[in-house]
Protein backbone atom coordinates (compact mmCIF):
# COMPACT_ATOMS: atom_id res chain seq x y z
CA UNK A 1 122.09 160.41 39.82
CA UNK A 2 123.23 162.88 42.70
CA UNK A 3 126.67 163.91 42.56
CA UNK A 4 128.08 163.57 46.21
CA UNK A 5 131.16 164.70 47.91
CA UNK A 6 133.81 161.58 47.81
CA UNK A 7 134.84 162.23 51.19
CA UNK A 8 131.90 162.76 53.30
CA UNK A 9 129.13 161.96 51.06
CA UNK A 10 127.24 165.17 51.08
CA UNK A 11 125.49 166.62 48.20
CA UNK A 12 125.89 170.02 49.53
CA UNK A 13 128.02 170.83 46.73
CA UNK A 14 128.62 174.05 44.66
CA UNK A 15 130.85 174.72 41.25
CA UNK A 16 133.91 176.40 41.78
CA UNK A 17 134.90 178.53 38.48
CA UNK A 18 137.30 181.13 37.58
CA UNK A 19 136.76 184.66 37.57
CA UNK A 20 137.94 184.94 33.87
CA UNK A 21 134.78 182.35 33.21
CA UNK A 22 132.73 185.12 34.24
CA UNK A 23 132.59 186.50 31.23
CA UNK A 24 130.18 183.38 29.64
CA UNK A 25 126.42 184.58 30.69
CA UNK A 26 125.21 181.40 32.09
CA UNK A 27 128.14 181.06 34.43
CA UNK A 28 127.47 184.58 35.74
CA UNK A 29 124.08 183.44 36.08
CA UNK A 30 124.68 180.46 37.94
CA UNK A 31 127.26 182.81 40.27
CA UNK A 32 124.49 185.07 40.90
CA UNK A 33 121.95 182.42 41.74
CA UNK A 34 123.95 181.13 44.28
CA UNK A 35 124.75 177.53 42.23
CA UNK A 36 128.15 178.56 41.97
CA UNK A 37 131.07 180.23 43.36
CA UNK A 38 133.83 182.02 41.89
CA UNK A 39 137.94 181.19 43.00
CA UNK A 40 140.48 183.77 43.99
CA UNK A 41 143.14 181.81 42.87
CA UNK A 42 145.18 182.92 39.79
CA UNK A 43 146.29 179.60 38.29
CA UNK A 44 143.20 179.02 36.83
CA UNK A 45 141.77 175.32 37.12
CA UNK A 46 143.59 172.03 34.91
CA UNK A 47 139.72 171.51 33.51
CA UNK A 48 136.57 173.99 32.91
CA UNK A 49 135.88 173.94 36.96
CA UNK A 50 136.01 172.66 40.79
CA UNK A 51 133.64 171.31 42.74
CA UNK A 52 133.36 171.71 46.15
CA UNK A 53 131.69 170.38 49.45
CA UNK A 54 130.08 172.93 51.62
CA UNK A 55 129.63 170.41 54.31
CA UNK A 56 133.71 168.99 54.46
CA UNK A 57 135.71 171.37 52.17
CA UNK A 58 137.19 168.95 49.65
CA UNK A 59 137.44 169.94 46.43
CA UNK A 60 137.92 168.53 42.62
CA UNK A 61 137.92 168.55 39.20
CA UNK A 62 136.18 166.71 36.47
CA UNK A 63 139.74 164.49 36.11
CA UNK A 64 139.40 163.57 39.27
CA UNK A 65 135.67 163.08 39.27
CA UNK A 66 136.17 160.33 36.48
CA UNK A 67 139.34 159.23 38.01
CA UNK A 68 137.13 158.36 41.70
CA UNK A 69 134.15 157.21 39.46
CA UNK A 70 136.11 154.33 37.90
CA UNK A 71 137.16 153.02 41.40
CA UNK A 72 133.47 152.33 42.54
């Protein structure tokens, strides 16, 4: 299953981490590869990370992922 942006529909989504997650390799990796993105925010996230349409803007965690899943 694609994962698609709730609001638009898009799959043109990337992961949204923290810079403190930088220091676990594969999240680097995926940072450097383009897959994800790292946030300027200092509050740090509620769960592990954000994802985020490229295509509308909208943004959300895994909570909220599961949260919008149950409604379909």
């Amino acid at each position: 299953m694609i994962k698609k942006c709730f609001r638009c529909g898009s799959d043109n989504l990337v992961k949204v981490v923290s810079a403190k997650s930088l220091v676990i390799p594969e999240i680097k990796r995926e940072v450097e590869s383009g897959a994800a993105e790292v946030s300027c925010g200092c509050a740090g996230f509620l769960s592990s990370h954000m994802t985020r349409c490229r295509n509308c803007g909208f943004e959300w965690d895994n909570i909220m992922e599961r949260q919008m899943l149950q409604r379909e």
